[in-house]
Structures are given as structure tokens and as C-alpha cells.
PDB file of N, CA and C in Angstrom:
ATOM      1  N   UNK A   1       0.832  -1.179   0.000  1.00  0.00           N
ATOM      2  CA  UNK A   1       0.000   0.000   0.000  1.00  0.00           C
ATOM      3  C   UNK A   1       0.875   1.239   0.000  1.00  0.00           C
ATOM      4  N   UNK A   2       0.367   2.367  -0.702  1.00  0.00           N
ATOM      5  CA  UNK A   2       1.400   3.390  -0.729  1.00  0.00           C
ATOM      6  C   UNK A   2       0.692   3.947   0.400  1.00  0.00           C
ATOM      7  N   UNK A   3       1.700   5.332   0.851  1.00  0.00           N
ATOM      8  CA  UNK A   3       1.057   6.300   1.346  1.00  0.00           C
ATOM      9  C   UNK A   3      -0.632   7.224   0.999  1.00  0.00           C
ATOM     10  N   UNK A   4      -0.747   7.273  -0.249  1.00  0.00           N
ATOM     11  CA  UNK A   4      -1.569   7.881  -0.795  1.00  0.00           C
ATOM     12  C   UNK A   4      -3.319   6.820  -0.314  1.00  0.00           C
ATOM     13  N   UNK A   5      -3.102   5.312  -0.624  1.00  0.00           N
ATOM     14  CA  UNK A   5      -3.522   4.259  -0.168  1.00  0.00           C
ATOM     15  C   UNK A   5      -3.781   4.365   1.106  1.00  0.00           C
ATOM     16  N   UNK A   6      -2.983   4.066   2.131  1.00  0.00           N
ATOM     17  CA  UNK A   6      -3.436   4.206   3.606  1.00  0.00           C
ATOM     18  C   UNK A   6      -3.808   5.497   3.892  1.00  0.00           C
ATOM     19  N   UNK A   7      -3.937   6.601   3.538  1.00  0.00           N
ATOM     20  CA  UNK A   7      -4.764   7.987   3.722  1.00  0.00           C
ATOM     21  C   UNK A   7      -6.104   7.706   3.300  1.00  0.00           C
ATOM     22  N   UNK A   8      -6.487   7.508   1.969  1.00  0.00           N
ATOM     23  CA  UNK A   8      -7.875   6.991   1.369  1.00  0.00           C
ATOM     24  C   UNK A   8      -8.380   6.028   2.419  1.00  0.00           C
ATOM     25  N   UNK A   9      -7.851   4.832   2.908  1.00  0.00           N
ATOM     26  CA  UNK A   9      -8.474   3.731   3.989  1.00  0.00           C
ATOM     27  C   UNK A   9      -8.389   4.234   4.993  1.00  0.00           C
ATOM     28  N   UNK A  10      -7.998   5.305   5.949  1.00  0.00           N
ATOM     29  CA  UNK A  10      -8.164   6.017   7.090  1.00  0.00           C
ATOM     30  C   UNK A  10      -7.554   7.418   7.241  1.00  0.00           C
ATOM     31  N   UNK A  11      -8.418   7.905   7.020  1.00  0.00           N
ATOM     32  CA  UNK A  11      -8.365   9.699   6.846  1.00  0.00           C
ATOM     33  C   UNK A  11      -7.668  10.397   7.835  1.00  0.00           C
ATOM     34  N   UNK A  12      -7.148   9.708   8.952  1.00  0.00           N
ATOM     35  CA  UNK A  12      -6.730  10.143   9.911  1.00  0.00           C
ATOM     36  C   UNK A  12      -5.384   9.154   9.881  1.00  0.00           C
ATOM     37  N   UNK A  13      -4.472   9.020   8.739  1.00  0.00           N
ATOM     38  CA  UNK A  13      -3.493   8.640   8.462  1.00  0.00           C
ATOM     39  C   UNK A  13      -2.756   9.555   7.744  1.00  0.00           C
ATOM     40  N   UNK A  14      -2.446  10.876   7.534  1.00  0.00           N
ATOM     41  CA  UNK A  14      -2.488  11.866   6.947  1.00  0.00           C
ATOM     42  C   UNK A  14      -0.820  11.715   6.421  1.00  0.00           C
ATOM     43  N   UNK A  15      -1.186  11.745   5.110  1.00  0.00           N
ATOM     44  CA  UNK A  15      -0.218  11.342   4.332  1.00  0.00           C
ATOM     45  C   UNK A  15       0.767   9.702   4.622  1.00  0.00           C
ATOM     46  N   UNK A  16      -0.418   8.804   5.087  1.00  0.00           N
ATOM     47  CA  UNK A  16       0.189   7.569   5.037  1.00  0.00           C
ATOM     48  C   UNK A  16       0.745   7.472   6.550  1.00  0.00           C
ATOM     49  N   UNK A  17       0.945   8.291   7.414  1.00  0.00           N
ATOM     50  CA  UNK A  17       1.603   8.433   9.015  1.00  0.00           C
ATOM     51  C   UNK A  17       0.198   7.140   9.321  1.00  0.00           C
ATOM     52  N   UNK A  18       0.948   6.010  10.177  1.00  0.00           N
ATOM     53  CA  UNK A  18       0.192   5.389  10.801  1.00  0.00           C
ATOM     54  C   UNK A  18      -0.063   5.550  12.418  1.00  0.00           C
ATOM     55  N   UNK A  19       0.659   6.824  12.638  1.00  0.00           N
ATOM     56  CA  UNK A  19       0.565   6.702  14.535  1.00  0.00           C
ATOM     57  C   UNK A  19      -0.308   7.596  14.876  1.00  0.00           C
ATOM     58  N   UNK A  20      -2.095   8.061  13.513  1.00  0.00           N
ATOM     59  CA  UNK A  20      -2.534   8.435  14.005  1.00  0.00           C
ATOM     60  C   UNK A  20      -2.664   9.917  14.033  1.00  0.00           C
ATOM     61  N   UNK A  21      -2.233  10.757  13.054  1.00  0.00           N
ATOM     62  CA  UNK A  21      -1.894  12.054  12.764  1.00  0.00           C
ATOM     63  C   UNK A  21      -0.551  12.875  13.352  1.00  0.00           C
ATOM     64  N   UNK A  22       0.138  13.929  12.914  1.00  0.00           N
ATOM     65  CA  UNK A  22       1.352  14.483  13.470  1.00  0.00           C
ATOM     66  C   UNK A  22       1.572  14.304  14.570  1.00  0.00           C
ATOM     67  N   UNK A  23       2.725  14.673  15.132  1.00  0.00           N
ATOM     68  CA  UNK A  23       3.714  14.844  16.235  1.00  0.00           C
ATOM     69  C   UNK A  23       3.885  16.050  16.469  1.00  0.00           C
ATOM     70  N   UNK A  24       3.411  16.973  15.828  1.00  0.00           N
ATOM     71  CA  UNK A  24       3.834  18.541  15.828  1.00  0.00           C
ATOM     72  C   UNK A  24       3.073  18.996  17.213  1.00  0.00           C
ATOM     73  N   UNK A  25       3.674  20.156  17.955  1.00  0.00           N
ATOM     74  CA  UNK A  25       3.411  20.656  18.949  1.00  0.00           C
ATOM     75  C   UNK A  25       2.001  20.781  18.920  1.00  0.00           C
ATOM     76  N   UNK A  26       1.079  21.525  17.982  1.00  0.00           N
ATOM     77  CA  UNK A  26      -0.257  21.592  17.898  1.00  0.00           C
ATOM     78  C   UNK A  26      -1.203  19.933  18.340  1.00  0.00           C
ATOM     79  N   UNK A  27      -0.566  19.117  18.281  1.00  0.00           N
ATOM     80  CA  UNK A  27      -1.285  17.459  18.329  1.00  0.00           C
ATOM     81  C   UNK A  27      -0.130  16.797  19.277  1.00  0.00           C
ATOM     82  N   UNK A  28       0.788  17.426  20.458  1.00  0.00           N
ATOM     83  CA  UNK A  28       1.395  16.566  20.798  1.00  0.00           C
ATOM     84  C   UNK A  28       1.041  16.652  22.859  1.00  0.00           C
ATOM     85  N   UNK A  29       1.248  15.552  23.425  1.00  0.00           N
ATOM     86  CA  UNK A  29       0.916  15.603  24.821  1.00  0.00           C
ATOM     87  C   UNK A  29      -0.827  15.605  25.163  1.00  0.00           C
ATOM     88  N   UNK A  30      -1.060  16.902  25.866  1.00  0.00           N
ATOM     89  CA  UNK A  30      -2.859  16.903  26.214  1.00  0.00           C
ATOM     90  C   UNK A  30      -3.101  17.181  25.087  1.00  0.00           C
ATOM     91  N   UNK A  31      -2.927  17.903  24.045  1.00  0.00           N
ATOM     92  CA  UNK A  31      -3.263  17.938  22.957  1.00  0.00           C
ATOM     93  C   UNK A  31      -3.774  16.690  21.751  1.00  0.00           C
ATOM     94  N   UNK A  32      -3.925  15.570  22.167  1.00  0.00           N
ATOM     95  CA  UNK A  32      -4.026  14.315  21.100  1.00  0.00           C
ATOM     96  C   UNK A  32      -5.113  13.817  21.937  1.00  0.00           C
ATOM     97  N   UNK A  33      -5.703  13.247  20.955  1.00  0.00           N
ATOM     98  CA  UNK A  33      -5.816  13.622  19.721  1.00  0.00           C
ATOM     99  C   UNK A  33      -6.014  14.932  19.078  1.00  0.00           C
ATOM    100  N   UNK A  34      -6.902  15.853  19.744  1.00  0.00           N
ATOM    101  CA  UNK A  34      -7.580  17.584  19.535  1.00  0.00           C
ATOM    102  C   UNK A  34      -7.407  18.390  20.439  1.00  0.00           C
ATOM    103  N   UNK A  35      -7.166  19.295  20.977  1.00  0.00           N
ATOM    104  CA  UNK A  35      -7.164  19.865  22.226  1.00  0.00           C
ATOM    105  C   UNK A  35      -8.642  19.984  22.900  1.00  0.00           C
ATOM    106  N   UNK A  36      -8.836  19.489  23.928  1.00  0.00           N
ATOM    107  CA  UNK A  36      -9.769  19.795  24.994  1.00  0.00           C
ATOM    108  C   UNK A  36     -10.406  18.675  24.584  1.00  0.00           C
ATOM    109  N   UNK A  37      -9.785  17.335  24.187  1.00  0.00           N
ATOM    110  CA  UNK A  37     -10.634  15.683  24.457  1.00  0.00           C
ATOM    111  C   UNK A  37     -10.289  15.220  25.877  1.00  0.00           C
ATOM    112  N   UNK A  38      -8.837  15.512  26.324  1.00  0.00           N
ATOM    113  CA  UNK A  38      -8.156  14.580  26.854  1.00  0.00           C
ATOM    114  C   UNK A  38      -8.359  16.047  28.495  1.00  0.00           C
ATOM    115  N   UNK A  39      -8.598  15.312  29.340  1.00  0.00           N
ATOM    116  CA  UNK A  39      -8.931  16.495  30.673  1.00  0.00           C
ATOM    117  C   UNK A  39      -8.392  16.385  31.523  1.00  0.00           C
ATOM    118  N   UNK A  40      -8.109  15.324  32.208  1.00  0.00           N
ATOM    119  CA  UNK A  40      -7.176  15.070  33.167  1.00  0.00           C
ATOM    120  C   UNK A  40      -6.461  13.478  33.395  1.00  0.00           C
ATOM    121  N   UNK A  41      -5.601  13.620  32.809  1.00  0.00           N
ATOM    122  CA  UNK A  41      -5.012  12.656  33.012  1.00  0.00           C
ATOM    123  C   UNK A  41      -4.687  12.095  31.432  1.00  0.00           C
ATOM    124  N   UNK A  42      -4.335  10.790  31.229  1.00  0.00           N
ATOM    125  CA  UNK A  42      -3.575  10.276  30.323  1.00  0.00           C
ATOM    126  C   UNK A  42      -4.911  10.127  28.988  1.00  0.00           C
ATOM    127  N   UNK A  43      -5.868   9.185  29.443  1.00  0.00           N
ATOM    128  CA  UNK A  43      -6.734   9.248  28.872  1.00  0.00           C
ATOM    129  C   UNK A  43      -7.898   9.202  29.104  1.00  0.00           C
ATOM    130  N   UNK A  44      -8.026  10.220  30.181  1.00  0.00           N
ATOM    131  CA  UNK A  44      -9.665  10.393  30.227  1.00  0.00           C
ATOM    132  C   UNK A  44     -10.300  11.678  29.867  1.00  0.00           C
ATOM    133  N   UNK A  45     -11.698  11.453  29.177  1.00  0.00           N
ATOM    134  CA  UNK A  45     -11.729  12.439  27.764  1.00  0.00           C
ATOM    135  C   UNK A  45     -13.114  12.953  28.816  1.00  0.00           C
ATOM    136  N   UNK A  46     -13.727  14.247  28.422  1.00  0.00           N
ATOM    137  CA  UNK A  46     -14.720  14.794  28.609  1.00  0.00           C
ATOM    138  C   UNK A  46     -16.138  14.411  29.072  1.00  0.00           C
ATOM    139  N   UNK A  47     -16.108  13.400  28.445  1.00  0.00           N
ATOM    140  CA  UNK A  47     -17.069  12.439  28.440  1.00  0.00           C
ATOM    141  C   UNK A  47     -16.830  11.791  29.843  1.00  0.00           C
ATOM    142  N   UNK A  48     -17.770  11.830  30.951  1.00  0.00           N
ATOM    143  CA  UNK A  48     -17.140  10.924  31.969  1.00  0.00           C
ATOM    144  C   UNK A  48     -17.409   9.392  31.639  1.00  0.00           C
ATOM    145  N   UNK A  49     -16.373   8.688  32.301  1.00  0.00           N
ATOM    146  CA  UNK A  49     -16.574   7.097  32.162  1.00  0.00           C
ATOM    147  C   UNK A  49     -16.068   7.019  30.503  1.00  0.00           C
ATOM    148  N   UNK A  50     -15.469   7.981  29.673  1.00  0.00           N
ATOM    149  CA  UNK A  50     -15.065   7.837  28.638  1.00  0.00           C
ATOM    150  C   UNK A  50     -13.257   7.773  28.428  1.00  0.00           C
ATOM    151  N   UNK A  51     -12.604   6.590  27.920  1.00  0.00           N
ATOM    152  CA  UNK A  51     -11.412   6.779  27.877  1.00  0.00           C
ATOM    153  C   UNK A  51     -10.676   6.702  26.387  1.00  0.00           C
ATOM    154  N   UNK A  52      -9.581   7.107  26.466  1.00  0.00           N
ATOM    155  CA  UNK A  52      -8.810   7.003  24.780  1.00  0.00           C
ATOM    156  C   UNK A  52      -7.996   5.985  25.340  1.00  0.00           C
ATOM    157  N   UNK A  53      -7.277   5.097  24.237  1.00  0.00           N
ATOM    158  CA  UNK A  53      -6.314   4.287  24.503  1.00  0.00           C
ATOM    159  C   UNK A  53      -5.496   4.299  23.175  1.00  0.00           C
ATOM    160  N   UNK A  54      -5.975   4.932  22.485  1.00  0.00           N
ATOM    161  CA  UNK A  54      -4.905   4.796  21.018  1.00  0.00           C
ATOM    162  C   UNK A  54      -4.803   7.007  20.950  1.00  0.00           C
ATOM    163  N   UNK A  55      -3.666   6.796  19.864  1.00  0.00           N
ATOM    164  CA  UNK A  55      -3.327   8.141  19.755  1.00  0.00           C
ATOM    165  C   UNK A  55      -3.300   9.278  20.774  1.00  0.00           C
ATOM    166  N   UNK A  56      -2.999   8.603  22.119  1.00  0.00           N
ATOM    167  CA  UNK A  56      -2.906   9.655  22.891  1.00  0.00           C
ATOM    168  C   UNK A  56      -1.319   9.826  23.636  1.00  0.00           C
ATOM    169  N   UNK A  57      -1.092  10.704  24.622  1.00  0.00           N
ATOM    170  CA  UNK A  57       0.264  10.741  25.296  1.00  0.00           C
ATOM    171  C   UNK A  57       1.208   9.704  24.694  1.00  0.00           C
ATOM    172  N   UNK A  58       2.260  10.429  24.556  1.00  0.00           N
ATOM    173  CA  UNK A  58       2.971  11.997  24.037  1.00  0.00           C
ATOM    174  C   UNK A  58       1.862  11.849  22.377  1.00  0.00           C
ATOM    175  N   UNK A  59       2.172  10.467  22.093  1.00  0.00           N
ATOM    176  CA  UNK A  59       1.295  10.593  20.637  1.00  0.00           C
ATOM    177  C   UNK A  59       1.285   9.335  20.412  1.00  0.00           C
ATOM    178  N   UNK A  60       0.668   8.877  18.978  1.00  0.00           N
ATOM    179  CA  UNK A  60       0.164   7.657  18.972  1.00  0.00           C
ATOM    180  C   UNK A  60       1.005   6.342  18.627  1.00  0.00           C
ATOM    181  N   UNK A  61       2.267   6.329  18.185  1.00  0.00           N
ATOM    182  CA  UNK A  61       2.972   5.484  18.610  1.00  0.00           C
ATOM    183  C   UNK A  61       3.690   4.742  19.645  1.00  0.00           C
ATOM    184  N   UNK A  62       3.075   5.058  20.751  1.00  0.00           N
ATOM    185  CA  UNK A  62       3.394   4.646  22.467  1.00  0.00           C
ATOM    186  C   UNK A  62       3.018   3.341  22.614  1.00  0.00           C
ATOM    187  N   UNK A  63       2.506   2.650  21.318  1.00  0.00           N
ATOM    188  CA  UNK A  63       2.006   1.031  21.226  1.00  0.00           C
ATOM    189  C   UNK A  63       1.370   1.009  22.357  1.00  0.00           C
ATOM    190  N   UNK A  64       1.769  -0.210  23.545  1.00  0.00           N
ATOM    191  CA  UNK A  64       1.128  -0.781  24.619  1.00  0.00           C
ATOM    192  C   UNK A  64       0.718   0.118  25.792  1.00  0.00           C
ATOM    193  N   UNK A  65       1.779   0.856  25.847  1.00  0.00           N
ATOM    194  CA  UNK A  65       1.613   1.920  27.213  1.00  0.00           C
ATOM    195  C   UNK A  65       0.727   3.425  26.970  1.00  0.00           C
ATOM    196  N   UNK A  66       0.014   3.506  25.490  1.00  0.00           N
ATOM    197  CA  UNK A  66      -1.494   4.161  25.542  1.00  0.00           C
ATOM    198  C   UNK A  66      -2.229   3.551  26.290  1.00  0.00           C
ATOM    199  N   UNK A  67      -2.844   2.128  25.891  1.00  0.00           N
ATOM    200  CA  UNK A  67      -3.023   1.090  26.785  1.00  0.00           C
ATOM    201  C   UNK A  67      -3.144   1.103  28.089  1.00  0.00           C
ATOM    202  N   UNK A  68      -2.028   0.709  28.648  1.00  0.00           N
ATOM    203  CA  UNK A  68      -1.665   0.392  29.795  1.00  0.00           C
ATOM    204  C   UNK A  68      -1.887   1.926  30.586  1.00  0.00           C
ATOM    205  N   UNK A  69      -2.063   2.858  30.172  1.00  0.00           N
ATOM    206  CA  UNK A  69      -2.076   4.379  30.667  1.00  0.00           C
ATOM    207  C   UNK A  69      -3.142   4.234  31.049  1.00  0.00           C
ATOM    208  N   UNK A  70      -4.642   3.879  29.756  1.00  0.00           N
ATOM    209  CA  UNK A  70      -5.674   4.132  30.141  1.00  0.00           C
ATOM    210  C   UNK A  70      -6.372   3.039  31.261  1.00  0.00           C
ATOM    211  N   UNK A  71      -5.871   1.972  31.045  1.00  0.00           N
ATOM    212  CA  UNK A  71      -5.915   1.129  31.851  1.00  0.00           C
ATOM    213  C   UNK A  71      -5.525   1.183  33.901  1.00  0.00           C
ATOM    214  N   UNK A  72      -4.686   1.786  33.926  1.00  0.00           N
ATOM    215  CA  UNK A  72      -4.631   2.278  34.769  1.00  0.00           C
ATOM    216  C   UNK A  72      -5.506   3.328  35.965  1.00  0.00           C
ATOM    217  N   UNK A  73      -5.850   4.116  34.181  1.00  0.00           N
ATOM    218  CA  UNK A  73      -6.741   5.528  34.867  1.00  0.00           C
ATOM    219  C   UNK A  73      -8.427   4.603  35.238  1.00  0.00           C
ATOM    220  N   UNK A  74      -8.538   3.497  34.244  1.00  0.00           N
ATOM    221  CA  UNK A  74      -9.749   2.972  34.802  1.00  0.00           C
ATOM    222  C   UNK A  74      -9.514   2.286  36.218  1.00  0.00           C
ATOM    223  N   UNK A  75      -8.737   1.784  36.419  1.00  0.00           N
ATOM    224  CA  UNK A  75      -8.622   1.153  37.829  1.00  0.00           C
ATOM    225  C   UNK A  75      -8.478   2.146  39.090  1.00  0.00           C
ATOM    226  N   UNK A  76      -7.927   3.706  38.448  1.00  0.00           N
ATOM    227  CA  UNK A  76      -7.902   4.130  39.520  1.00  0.00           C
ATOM    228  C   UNK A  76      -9.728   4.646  39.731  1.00  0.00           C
ATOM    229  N   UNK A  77     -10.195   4.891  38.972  1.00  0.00           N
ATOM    230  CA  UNK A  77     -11.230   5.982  39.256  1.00  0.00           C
ATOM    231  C   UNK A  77     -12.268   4.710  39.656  1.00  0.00           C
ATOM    232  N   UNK A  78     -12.096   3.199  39.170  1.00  0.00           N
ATOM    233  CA  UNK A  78     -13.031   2.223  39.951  1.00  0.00           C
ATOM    234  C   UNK A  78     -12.694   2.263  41.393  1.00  0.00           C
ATOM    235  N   UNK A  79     -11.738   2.370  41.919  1.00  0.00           N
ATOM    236  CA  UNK A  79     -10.975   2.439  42.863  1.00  0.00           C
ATOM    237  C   UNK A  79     -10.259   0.729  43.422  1.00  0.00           C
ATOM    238  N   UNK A  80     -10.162   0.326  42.082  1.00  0.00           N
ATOM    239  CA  UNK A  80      -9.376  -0.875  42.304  1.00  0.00           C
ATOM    240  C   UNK A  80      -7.315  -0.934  41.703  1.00  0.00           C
ATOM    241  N   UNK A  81      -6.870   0.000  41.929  1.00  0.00           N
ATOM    242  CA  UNK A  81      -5.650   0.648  41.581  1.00  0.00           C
ATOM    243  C   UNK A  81      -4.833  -0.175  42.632  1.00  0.00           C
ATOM    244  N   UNK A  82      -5.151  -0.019  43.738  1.00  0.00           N
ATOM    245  CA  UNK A  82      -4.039  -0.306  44.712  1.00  0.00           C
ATOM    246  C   UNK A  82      -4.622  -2.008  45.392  1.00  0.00           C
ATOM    247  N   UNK A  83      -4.957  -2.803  44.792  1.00  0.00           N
ATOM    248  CA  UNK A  83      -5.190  -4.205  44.897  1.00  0.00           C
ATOM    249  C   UNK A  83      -4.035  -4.900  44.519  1.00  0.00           C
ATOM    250  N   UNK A  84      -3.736  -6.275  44.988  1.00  0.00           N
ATOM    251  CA  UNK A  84      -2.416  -7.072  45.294  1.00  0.00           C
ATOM    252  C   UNK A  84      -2.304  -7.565  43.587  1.00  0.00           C
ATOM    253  N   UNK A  85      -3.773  -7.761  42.851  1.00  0.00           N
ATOM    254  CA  UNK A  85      -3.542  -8.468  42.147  1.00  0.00           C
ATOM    255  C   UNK A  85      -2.943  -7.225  40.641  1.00  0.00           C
ATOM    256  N   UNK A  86      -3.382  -6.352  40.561  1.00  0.00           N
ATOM    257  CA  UNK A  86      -3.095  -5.079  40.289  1.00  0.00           C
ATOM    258  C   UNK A  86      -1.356  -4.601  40.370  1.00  0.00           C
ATOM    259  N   UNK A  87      -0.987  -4.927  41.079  1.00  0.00           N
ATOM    260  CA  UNK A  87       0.745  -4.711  41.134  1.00  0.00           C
ATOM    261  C   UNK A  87       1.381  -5.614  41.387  1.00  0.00           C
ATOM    262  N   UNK A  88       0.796  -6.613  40.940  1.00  0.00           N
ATOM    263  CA  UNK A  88       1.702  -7.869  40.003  1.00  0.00           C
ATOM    264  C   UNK A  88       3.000  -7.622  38.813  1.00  0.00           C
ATOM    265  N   UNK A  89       4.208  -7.600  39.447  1.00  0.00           N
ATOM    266  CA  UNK A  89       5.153  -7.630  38.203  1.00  0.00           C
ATOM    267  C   UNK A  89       4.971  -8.815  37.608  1.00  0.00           C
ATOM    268  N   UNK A  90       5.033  -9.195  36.541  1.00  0.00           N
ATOM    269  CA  UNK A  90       4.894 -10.358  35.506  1.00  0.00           C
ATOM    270  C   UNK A  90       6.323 -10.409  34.815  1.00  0.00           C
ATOM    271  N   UNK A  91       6.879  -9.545  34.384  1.00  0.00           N
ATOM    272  CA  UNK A  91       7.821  -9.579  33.821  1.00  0.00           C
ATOM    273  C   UNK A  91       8.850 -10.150  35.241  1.00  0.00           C
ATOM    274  N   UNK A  92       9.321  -9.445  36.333  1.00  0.00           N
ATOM    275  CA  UNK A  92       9.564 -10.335  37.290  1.00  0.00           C
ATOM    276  C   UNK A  92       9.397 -11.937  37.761  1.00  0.00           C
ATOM    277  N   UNK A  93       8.407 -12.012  37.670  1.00  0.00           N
ATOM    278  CA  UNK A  93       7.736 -13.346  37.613  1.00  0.00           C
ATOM    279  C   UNK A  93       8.465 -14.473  36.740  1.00  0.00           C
ATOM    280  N   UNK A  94       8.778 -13.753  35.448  1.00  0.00           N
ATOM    281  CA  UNK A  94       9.059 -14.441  34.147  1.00  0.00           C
ATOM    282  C   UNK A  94      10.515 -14.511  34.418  1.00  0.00           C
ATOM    283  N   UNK A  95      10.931 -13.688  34.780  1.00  0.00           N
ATOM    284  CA  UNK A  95      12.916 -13.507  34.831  1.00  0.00           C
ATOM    285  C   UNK A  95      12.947 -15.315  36.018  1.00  0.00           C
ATOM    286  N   UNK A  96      12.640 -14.833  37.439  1.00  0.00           N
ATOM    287  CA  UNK A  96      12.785 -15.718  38.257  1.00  0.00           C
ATOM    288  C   UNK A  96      11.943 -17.181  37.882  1.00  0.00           C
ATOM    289  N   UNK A  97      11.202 -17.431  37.213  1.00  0.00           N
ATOM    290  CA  UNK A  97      10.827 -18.404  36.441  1.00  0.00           C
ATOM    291  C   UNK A  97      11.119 -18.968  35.235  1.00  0.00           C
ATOM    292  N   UNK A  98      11.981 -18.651  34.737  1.00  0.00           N
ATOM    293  CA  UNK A  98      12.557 -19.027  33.248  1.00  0.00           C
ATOM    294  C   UNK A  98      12.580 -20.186  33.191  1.00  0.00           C
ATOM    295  N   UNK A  99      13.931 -20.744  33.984  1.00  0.00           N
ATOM    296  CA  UNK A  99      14.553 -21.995  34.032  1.00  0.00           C
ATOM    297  C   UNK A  99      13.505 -23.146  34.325  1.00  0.00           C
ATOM    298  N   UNK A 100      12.392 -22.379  34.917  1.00  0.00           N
ATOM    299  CA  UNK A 100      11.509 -23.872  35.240  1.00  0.00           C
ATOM    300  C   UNK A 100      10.277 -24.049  34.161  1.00  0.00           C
ATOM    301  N   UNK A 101       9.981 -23.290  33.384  1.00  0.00           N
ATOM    302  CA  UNK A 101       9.034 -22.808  32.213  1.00  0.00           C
ATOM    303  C   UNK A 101       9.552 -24.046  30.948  1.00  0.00           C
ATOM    304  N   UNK A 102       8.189 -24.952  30.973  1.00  0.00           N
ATOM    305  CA  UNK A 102       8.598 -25.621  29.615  1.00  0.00           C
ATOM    306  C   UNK A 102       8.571 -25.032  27.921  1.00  0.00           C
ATOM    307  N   UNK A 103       9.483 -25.006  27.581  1.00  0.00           N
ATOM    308  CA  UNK A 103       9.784 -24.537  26.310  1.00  0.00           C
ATOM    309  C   UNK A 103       9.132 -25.537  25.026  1.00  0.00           C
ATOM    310  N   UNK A 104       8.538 -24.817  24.072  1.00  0.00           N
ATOM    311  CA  UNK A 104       8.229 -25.115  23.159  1.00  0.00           C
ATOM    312  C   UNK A 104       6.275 -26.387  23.120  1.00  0.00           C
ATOM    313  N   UNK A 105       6.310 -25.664  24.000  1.00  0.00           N
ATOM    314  CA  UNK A 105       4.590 -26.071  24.121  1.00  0.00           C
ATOM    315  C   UNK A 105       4.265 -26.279  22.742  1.00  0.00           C
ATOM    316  N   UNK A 106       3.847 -27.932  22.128  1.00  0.00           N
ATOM    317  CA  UNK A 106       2.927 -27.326  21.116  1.00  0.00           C
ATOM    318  C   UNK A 106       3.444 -27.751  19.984  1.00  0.00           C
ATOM    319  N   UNK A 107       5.316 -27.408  19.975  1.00  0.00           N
ATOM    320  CA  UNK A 107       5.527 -27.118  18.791  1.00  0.00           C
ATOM    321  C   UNK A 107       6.482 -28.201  18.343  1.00  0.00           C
ATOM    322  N   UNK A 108       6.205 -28.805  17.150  1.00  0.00           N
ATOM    323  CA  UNK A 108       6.462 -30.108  16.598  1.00  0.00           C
ATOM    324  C   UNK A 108       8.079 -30.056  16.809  1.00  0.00           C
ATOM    325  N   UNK A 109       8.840 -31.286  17.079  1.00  0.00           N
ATOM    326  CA  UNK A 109      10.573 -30.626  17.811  1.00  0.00           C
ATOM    327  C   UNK A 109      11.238 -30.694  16.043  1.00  0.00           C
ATOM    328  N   UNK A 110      10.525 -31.198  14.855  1.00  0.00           N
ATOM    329  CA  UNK A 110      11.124 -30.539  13.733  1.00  0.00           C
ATOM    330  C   UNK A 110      11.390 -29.344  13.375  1.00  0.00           C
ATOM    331  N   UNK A 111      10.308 -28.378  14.020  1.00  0.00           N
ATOM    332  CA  UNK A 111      10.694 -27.084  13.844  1.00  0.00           C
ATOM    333  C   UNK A 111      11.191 -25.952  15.013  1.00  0.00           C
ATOM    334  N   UNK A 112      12.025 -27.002  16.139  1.00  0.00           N
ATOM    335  CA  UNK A 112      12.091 -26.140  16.851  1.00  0.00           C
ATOM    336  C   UNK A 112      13.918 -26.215  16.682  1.00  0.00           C
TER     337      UNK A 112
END
């Protein structure tokens, strides 16, 4: 697909940019997506009980941690933020668990 292509299939690909429109100061930080969506916090928009999770802080290539931002802001305002199961490192989990983790679940040992 060219650039010209992914603009026509989402108008808000502007000139083929897939993260969601510019980076320029005018669209970057509280400003993203528009100024005055985003109100307090990472992604909670005007709308109460309304959140963004794509194209927001700093801008829309932040992949997982748009996500994980808004995700957050929902747990805090449910008021389930500070629960045990909630500040679970996983990646921790995974380091000190490696060695005992069976490898290759699944997968035929020709192609492993």
C-alpha cells in the first residue's frame, strides 16, 4: 500500500503516518488527539466514564503503554488501583521463572 492508499483507507493517516496524525506541537501531549478531548489525566476524555487508549500521550505510537495508561486511569477511578492483584510484576515473575518454564509447548521438535 502506498502512502496515498493508507490515507484513502483512514483519513486520519495523513499522508500515510500510521501513529494516528502528526507529532507537531499543535497534536502533541494533552493535545491528542484535539485539544480539549483529553482532561485530566492520560486518557480520560470529557465524556465521563469515557477513555482514549490509542493516539494519545505523548502521541500515537506509544504502542502498549497508551493502553496500559488508560488502563490504569480505569482502575484508579473504579478504585481498584491499589489491589495485590493489580501490582503484580509479571515480567519479574518471568525472569525468576525461566529456568523452570517448559519450552516449546505445542511445537512439533522438527521445527524447533
Amino acid at each position: 500500500m502506498t502512502p496515498r492508499h493508507q490515507e484513502m483507507n483512514n483519513p486520519s493517516a495523513i499522508r500515510g503516518n500510521m501513529i494516528g496524525g502528526s507529532a507537531i506541537p499543535e497534536q502533541y501531549a494533552e493535545n491528542r488527539p484535539l485539544p480539549g478531548i483529553i482532561t485530566s489525566g492520560a486518557s480520560r476524555t470529557f465524556v465521563p466514564q469515557l477513555y482514549m487508549s490509542n493516539s494519545i500521550h505523548p502521541y500515537g505510537a506509544t504502542h502498549l503503554a497508551s493502553g496500559y495508561l488508560a488502563a490504569v486511569e480505569v482502575a484508579e477511578d473504579l478504585g481498584c488501583r491499589d489491589v495485590p492483584w493489580w501490582r503484580a510484576q509479571p515480567l519479574d515473575w518471568f525472569l525468576e521463572s525461566m529456568g523452570r518454564l517448559p519450552m516449546n509447548l505445542g511445537v512439533d521438535p522438527r521445527w524447533s
